[in-house]
Protein backbone atom coordinates (compact mmCIF):
# COMPACT_ATOMS: atom_id res chain seq x y z
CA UNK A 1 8.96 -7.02 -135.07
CA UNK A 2 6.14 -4.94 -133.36
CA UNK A 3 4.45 -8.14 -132.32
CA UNK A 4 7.57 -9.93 -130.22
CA UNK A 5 8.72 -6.65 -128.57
CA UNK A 6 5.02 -6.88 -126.94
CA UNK A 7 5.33 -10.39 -126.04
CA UNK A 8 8.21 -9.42 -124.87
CA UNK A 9 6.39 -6.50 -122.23
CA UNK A 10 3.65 -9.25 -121.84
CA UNK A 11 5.84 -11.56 -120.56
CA UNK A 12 8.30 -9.51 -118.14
CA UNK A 13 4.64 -8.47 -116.51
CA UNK A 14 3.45 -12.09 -115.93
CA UNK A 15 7.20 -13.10 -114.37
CA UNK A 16 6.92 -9.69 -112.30
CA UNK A 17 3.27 -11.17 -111.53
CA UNK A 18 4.30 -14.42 -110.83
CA UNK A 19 7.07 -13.39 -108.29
CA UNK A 20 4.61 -11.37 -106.23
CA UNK A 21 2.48 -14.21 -106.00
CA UNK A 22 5.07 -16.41 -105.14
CA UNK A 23 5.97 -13.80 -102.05
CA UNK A 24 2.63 -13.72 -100.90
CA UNK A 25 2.39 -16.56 -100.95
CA UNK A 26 5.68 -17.53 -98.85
CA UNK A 27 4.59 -14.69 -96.53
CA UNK A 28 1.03 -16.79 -95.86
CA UNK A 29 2.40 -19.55 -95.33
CA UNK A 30 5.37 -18.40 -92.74
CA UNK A 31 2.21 -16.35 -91.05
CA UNK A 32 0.46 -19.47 -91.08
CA UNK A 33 3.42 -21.57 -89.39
CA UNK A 34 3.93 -19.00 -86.61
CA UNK A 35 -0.02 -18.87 -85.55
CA UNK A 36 -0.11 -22.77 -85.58
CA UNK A 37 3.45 -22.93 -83.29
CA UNK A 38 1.87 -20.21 -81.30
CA UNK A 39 -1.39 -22.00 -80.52
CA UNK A 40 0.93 -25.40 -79.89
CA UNK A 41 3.27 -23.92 -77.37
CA UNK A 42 1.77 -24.98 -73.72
CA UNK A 43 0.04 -22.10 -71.59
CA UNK A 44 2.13 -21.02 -68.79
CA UNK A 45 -0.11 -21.64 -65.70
CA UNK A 46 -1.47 -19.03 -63.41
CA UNK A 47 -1.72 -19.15 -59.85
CA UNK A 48 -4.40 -17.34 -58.46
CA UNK A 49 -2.85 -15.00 -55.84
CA UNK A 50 -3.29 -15.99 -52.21
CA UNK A 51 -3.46 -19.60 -52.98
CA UNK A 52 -0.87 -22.00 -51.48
CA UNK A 53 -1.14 -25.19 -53.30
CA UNK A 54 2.44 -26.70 -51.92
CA UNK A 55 5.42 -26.24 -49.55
CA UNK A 56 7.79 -25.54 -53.02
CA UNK A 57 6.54 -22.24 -54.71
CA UNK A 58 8.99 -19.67 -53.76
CA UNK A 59 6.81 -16.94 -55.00
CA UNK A 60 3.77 -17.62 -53.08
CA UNK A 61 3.70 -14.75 -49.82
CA UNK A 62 2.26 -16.09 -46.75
CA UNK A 63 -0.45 -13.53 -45.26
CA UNK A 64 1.46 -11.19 -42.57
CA UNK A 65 0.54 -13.02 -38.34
CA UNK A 66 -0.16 -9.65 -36.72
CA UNK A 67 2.05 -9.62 -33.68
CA UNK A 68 -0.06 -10.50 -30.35
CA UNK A 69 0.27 -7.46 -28.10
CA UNK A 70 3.01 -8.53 -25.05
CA UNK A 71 1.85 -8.69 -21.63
CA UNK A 72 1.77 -5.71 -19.33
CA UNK A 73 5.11 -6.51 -17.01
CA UNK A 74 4.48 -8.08 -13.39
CA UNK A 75 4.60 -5.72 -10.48
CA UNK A 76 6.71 -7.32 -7.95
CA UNK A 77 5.29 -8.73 -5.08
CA UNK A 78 6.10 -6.88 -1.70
CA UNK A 79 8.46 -8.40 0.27
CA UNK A 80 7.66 -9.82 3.80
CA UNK A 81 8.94 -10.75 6.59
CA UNK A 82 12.48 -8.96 6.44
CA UNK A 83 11.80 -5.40 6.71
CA UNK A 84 10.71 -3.41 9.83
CA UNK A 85 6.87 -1.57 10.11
CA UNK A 86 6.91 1.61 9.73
CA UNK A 87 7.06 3.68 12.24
CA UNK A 88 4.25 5.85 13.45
CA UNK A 89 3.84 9.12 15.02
CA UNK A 90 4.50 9.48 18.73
CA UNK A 91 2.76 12.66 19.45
CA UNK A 92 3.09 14.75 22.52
CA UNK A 93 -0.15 13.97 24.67
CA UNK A 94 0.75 9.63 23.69
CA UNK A 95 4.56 10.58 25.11
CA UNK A 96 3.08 11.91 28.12
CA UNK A 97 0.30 8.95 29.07
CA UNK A 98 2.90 6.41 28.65
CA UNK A 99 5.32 8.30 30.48
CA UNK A 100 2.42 8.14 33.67
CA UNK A 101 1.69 4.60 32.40
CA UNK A 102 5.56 3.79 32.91
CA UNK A 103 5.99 5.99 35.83
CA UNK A 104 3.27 3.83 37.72
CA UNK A 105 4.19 0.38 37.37
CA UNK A 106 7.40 1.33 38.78
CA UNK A 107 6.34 2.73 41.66
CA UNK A 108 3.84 0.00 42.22
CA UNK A 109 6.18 -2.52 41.41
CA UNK A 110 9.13 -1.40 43.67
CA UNK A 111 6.43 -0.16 46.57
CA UNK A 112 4.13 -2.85 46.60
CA UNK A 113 5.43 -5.80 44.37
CA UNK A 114 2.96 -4.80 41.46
CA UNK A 115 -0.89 -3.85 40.97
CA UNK A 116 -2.61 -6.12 43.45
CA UNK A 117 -4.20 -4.17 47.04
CA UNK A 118 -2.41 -6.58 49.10
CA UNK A 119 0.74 -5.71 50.70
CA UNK A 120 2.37 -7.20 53.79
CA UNK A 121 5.77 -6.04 54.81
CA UNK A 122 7.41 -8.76 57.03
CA UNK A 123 10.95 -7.84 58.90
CA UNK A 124 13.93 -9.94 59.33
CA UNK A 125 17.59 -9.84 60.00
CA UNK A 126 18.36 -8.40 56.54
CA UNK A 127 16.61 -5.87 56.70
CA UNK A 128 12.52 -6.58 55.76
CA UNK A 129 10.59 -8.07 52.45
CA UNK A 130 7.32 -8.60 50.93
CA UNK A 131 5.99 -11.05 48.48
CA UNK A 132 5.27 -9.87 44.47
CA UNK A 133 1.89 -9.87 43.69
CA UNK A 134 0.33 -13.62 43.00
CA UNK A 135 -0.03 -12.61 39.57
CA UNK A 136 3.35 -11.43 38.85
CA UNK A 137 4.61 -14.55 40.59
CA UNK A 138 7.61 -15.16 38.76
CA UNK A 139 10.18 -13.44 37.22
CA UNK A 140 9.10 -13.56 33.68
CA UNK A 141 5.59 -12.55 34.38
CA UNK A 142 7.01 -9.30 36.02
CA UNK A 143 9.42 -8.63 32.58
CA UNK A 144 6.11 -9.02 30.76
CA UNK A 145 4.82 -6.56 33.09
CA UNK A 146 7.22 -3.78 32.62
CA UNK A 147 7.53 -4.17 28.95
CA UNK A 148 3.84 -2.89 28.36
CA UNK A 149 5.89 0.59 29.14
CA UNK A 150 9.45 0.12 29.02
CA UNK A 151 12.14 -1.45 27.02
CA UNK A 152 13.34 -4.81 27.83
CA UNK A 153 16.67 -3.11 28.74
CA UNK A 154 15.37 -1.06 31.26
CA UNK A 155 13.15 -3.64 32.63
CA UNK A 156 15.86 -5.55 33.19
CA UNK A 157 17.04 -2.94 34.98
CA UNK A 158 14.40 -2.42 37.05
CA UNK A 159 13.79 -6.34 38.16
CA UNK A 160 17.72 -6.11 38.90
CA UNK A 161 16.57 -3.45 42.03
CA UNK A 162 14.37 -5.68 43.27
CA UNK A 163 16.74 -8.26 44.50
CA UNK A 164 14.14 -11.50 44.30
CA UNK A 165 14.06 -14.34 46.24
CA UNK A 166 12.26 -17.08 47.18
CA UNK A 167 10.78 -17.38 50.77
CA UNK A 168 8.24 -20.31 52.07
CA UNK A 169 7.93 -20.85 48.30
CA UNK A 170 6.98 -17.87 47.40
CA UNK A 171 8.80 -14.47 45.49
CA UNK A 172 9.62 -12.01 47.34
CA UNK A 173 11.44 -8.71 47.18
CA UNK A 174 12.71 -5.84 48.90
CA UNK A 175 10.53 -2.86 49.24
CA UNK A 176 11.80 0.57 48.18
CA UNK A 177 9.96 3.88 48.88
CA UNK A 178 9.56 5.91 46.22
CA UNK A 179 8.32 9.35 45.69
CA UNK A 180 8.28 12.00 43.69
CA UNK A 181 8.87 16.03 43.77
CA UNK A 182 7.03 16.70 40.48
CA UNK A 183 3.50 18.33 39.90
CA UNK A 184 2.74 15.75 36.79
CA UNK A 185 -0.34 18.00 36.44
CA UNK A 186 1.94 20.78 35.26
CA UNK A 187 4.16 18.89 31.82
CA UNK A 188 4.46 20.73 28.97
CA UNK A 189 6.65 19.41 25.82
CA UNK A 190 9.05 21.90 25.06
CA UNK A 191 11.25 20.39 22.09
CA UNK A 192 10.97 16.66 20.09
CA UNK A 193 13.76 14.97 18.49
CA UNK A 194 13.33 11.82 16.02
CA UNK A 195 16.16 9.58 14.83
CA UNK A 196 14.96 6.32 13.27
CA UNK A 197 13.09 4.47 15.66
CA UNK A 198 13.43 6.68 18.43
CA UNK A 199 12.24 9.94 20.03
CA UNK A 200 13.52 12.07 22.78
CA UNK A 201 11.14 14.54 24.42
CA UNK A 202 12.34 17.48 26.52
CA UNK A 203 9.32 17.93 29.38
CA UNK A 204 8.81 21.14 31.68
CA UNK A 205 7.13 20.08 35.01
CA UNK A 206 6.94 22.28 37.94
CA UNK A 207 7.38 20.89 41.02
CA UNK A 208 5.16 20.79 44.36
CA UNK A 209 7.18 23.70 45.93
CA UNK A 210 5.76 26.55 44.00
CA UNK A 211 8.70 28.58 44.84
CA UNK A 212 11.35 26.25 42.91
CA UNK A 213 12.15 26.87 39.37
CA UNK A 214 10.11 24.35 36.83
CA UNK A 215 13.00 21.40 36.00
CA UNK A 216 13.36 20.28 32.27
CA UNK A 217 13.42 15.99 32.05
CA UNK A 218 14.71 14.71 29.08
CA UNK A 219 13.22 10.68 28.15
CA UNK A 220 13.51 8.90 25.20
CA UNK A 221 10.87 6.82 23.59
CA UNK A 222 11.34 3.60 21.61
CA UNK A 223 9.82 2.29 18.56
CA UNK A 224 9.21 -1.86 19.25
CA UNK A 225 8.36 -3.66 16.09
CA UNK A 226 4.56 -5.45 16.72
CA UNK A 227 4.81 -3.93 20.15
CA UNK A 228 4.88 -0.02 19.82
CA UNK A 229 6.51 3.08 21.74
CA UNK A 230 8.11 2.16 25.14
CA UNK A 231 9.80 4.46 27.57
CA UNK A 232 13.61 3.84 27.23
CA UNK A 233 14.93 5.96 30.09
CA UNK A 234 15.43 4.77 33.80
CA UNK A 235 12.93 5.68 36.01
CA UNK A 236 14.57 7.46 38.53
CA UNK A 237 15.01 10.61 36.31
CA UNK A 238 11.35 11.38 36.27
CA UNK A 239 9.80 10.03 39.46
């Protein structure tokens, strides 16, 4: 009786053994499966990073283009040919020399028929005439003439006093004597005015009777584009 209820113990312990064995053995072999479908499974490739091996890969980055530094912006060119030079100064002593300047080729002009010593005064029925200097000889020589000191308005004027004509084939005019009351030597500015492209100068002068009050003559000066200041006042208000 003794002897089965040991067999008995004996065997329980060898099923109890056998059952572990069996487990650890199950559990080596499902170790053993994953490991072998581990090693089987294919290696996900790796792309070295900055490497662009095709057009397709939508996780490669392309290196950042630094932007190119834009061009300083073109300074326009000045414009030319449309807008007037500026004008310059006219100071008091360049009013008064080409007031004398002026001042003289009208009186030689009108007096003598221009710069040149020769002067012949021949008279007539109408009244007398003398030829124009040879080299003023024609009427647009003597506008050239005028306009190194006046405007062209006022040489026109001017020429218009000299009633021209042509005698033996030859220009002549009608003498006028001229003179003046003025001591020149005496001019003082007293007040300058500027608008634009013209000035107007008030003058002092004292005259050649010291007992007469000194006179005030007011001329304006205009600004000629490539030419410079002319006198733009008629010369019979400061002969």
């Amino acid at each position: 009786m003794l002897n089965d209820k040991v067999s008995l113990k004996l065997k329980g312990k060898i099923a109890k053994l056998w059952l572990i064995a069996i487990a650890l053995f199950v559990l080596v072999l499902v170790a053993g499966c994953a490991g072998q479908n581990h090693q089987n499974a294919p290696a996900e490739s790796v792309q070295p990073a900055g490497k662009n091996d095709g057009p397709s890969q939508q996780n490669s980055v392309s290196p950042t283009t630094p932007a190119k530094p834009s061009a300083p912006a073109a300074t326009p060119a000045p414009k030319t040919g449309t807008a007037s030079e500026a004008t310059p100064e006219l100071t008091n002593d360049a009013a008064i020399k080409l007031m004398d300047e002026a001042r003289d080729r009208n009186f030689k002009l009108l007096q003598k028929g221009g710069p040149c010593d020769e002067f012949n005064y021949i008279n007539d029925d109408d009244g007398g005439y003398a030829f124009i200097c040879a080299e003023l000889n024609s009427k647009e020589k003597i506008q050239k003439y005028l306009e190194e000191s006046f405007t062209s308005p006022i040489a026109d004027t001017i020429i218009g006093q000299l009633n021209l004509r042509k005698v033996d084939n030859k220009l002549a005019f009608n003498p006028l004597d001229w003179g003046s009351m003025y001591d020149w030597s005496s001019i003082k500015v007293t007040k300058t005015t500027k608008d634009g492209n013209k000035a107007t100068f008030l003058f002092k002068v004292g005259l050649l009777d010291a007992s007469v009050e000194a006179k005030t003559i007011e001329i304006t000066f205009k600004y000629i584009d490539k030419s410079g200041w002319r006198v733009d006042t008629e010369p019979q208000h400061f002969l």
